[in-house]
N, C-alpha and C. Protein backbone atom coordinates (compact mmCIF):
# COMPACT_ATOMS: atom_id res chain seq x y z
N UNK A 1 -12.22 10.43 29.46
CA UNK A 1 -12.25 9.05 29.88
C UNK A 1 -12.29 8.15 28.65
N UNK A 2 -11.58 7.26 28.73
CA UNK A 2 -11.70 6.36 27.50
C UNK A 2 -12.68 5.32 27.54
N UNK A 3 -13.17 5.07 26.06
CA UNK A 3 -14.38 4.07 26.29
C UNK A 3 -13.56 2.51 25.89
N UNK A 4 -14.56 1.40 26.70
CA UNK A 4 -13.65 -0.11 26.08
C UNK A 4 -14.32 -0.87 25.75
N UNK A 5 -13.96 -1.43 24.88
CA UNK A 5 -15.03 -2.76 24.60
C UNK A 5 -14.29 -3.75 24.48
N UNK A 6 -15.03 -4.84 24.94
CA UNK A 6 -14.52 -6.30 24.60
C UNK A 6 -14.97 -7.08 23.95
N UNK A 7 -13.82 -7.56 23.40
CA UNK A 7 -14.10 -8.50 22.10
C UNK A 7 -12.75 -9.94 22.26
N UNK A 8 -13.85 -11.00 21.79
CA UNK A 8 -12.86 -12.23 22.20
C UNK A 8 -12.32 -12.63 23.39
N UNK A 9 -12.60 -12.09 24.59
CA UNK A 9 -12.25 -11.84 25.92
C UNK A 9 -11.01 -10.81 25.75
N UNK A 10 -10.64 -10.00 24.82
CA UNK A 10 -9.48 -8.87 24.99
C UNK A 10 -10.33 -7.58 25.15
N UNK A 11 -9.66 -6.45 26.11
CA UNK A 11 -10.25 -5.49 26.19
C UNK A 11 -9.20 -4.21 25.16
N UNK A 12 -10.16 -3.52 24.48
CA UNK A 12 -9.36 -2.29 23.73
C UNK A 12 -10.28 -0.89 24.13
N UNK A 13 -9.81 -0.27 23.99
CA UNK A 13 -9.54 1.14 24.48
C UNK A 13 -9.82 2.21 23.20
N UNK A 14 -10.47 3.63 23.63
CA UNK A 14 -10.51 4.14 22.35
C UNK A 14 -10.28 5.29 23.52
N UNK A 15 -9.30 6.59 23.26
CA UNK A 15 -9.36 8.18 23.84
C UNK A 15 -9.34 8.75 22.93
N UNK A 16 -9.49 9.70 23.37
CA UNK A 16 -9.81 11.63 22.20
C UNK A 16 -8.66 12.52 23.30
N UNK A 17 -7.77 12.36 22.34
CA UNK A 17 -7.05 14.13 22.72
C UNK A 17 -6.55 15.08 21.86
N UNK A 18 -6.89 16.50 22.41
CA UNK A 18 -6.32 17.31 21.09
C UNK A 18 -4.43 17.33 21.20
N UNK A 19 -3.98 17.29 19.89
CA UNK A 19 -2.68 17.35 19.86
C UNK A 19 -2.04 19.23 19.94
N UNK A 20 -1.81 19.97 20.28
CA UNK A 20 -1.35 21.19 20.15
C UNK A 20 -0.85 21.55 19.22
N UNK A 21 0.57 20.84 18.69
CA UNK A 21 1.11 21.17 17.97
C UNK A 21 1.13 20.61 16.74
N UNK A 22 -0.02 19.87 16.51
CA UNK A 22 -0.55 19.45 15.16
C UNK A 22 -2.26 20.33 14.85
N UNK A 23 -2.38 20.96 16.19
CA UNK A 23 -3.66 21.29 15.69
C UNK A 23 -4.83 20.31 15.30
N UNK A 24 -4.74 19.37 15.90
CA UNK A 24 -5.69 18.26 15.70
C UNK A 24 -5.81 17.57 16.81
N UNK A 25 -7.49 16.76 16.52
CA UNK A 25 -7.55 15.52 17.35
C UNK A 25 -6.73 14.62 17.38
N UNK A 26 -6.37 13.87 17.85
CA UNK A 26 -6.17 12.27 18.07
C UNK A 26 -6.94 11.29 18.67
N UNK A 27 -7.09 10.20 17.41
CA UNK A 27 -8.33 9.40 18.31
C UNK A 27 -7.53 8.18 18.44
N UNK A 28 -7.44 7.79 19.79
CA UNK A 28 -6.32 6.74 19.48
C UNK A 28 -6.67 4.88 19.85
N UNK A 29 -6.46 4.23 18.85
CA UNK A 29 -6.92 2.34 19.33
C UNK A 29 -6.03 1.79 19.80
N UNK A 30 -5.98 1.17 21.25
CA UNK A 30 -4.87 0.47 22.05
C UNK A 30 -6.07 -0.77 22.37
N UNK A 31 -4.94 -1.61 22.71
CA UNK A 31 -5.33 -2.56 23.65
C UNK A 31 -5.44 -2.86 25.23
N UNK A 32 -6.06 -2.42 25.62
CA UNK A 32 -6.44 -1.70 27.04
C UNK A 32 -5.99 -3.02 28.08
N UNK A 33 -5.12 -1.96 29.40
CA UNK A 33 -4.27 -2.89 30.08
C UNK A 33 -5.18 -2.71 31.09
N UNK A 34 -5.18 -3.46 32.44
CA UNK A 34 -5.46 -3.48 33.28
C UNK A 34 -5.12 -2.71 33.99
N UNK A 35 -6.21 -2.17 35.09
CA UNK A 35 -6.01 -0.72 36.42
C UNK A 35 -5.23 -1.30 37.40
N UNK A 36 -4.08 -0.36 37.94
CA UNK A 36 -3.55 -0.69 38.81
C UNK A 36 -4.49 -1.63 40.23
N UNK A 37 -4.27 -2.60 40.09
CA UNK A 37 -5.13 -3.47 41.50
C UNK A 37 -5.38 -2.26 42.89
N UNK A 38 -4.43 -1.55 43.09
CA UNK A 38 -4.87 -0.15 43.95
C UNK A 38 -6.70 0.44 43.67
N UNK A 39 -6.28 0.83 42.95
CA UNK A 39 -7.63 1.31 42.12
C UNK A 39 -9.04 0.85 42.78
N UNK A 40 -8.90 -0.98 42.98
CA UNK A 40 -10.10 -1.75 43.07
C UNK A 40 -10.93 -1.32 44.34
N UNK A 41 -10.09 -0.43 44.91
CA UNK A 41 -11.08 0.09 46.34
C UNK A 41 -11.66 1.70 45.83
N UNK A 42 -11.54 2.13 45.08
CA UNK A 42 -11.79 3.24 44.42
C UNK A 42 -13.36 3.28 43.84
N UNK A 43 -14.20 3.67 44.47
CA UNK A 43 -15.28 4.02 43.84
C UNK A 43 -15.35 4.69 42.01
N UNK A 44 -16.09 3.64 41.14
CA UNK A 44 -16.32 4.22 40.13
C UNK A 44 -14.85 4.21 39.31
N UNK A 45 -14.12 3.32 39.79
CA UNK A 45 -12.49 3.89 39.00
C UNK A 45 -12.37 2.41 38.19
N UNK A 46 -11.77 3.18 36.70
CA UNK A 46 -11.60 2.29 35.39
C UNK A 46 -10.95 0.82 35.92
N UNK A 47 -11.75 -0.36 34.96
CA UNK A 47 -11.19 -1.50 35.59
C UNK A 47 -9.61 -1.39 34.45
N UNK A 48 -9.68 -0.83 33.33
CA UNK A 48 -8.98 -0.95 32.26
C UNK A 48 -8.55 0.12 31.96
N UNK A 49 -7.19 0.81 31.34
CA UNK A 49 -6.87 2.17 30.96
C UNK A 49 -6.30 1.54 29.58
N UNK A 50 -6.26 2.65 28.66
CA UNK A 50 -5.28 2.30 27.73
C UNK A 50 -4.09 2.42 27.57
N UNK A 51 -3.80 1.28 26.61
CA UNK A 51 -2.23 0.72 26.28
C UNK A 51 -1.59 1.65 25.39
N UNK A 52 -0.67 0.93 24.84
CA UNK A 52 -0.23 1.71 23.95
C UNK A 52 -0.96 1.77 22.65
N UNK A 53 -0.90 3.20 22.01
CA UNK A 53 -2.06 3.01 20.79
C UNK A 53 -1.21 2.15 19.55
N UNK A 54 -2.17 1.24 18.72
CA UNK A 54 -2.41 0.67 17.83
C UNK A 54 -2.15 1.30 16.57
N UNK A 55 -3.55 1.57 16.53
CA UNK A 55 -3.67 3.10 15.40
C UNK A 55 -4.00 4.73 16.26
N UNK A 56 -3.81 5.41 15.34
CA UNK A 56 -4.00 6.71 15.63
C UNK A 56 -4.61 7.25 14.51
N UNK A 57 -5.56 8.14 14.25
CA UNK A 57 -5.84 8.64 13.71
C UNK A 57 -6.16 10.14 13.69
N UNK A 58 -5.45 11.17 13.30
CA UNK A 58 -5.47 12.54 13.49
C UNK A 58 -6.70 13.70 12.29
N UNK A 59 -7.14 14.17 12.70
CA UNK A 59 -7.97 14.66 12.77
C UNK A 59 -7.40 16.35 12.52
N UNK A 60 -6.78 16.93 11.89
CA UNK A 60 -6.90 19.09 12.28
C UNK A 60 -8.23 19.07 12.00
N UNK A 61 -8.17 20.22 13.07
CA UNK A 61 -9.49 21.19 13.09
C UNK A 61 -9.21 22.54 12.76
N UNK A 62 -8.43 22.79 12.52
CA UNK A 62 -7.65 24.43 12.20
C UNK A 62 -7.86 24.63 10.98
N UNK A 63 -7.42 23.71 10.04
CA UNK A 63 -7.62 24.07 8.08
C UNK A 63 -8.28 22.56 7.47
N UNK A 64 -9.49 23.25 7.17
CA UNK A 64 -10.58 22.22 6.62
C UNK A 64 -9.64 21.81 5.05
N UNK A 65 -8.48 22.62 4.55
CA UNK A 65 -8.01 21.85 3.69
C UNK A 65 -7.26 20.67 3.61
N UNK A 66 -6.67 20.28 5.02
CA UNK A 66 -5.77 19.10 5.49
C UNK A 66 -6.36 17.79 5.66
N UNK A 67 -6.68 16.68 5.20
CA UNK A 67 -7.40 15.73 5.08
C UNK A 67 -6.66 14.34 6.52
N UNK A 68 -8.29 14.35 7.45
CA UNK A 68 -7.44 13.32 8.50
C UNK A 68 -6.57 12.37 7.86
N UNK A 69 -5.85 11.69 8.78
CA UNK A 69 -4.75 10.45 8.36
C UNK A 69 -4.99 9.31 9.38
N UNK A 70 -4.34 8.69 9.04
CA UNK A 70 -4.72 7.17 10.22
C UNK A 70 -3.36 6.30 10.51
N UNK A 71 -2.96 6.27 11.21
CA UNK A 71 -1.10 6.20 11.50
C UNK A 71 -1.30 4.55 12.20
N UNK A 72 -0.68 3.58 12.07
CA UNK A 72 -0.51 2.21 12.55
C UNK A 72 1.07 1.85 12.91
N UNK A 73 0.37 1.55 14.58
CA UNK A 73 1.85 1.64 15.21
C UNK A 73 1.90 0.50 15.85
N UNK A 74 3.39 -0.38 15.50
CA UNK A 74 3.53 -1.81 15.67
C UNK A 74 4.45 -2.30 15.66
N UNK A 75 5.70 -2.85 16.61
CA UNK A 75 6.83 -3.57 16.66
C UNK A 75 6.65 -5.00 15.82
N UNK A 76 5.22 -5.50 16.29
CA UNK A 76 5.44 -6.78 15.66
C UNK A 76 3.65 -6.82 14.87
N UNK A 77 3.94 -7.77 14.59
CA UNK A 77 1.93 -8.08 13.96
C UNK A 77 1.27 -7.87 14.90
N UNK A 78 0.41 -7.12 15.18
CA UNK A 78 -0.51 -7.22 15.69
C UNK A 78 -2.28 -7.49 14.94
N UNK A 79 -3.03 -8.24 15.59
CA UNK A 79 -4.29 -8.41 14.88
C UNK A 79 -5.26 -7.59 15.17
N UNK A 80 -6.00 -6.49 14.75
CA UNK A 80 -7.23 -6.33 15.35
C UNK A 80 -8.53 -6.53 14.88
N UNK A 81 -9.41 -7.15 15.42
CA UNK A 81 -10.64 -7.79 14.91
C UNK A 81 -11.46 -6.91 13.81
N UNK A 82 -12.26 -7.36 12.70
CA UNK A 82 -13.13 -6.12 12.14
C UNK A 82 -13.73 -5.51 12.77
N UNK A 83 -14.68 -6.00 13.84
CA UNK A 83 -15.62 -5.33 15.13
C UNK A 83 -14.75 -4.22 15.38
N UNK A 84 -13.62 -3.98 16.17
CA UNK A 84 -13.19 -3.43 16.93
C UNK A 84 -12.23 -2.40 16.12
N UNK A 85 -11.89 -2.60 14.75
CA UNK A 85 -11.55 -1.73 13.74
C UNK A 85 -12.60 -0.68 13.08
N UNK A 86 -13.93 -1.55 13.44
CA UNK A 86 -14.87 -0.89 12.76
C UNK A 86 -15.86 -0.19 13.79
N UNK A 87 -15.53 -0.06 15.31
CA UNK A 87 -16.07 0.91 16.15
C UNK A 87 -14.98 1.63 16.12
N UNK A 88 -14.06 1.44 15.83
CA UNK A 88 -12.56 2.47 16.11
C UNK A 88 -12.99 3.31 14.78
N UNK A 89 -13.24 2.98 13.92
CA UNK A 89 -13.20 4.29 12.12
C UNK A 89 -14.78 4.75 12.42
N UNK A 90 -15.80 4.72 13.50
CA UNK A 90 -16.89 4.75 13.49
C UNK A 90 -16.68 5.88 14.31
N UNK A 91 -15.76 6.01 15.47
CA UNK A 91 -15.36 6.90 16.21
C UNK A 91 -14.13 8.04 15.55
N UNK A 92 -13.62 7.60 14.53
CA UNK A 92 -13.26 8.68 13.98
C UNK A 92 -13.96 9.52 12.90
N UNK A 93 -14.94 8.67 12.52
CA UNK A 93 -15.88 9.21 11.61
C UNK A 93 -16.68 10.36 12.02
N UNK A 94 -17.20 9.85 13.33
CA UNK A 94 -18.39 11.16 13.60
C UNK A 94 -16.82 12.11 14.33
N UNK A 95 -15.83 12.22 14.80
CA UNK A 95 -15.04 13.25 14.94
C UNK A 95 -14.83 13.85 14.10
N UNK A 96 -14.53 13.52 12.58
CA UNK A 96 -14.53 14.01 11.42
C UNK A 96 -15.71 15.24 11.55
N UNK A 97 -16.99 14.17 11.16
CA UNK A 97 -17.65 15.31 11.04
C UNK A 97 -17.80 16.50 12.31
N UNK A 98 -17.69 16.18 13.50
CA UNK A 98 -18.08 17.21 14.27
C UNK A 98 -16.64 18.29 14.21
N UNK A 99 -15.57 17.84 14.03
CA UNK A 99 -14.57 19.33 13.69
C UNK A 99 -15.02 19.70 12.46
N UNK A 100 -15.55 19.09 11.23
CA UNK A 100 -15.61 19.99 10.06
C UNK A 100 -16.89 21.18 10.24
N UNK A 101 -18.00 20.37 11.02
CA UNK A 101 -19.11 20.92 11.65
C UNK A 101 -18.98 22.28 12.48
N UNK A 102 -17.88 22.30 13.01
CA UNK A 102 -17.51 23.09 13.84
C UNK A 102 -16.85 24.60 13.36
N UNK A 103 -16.06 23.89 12.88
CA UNK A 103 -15.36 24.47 11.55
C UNK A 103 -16.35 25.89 10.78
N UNK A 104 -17.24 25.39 10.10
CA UNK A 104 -18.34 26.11 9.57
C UNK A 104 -19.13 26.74 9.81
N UNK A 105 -19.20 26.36 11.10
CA UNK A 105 -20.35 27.32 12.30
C UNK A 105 -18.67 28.11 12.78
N UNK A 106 -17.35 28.11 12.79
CA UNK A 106 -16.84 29.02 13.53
C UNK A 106 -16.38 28.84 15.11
N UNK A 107 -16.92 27.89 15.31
CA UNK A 107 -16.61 26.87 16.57
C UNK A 107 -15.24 26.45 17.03
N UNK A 108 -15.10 26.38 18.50
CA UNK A 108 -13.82 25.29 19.00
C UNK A 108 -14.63 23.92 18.74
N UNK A 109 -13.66 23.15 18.61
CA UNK A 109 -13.96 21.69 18.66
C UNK A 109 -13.76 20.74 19.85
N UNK A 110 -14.39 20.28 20.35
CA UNK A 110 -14.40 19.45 21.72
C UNK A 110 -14.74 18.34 21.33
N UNK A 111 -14.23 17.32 21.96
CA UNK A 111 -14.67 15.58 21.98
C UNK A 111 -15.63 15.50 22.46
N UNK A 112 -16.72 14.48 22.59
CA UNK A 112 -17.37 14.23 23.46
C UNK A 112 -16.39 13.08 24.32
């Protein structure tokens, strides 16, 4: 499930998925669109899903020698606030550590 926060009255979006064929996380920053109006009779169902991602930032968990990256994806300017840049690298941060963590103990790696 993706988490959202709002900032400035815009809502953004943060998910965790593993990529397969990179062998890594992806933690990805969009600007979170609105739930299909269907939805609104739905017990417990997201008012917001995410957009298209912003940044991405990848993560392997397979070879502790490959250093994450952080990918910025954009037709035109887009702005994103420091707040919301800086819960987005806050959320790739502790992913960092919990695959390297994982890593060392011998572990799969899971998102929370």
């Amino acid at each position: 499930m993706p988490e959202v926060r709002v900032h400035a009255g815009r809502h953004y979006a943060i998910q965790f998925h593993y990529a397969l064929p990179d062998d890594a996380w992806r933690v990805e920053l969009s600007e979170a669109v609105p739930a299909p109006a269907a939805w609104a009779k739905i017990p417990d169902a997201e008012a917001h899903l995410p957009g298209t991602a912003l940044v991405v930032a990848v993560i392997p968990d397979e070879d502790p020698g490959l250093e994450p990256t952080v990918h910025f994806y954009s037709h035109d300017e887009h702005v994103i606030p420091y707040e919301i840049m800086r819960w987005f690298m806050e959320q790739v941060a502790e992913q960092v550590e919990r695959c390297r963590l994982a890593f060392e103990q011998g572990e799969p790696e899971t998102a929370e």
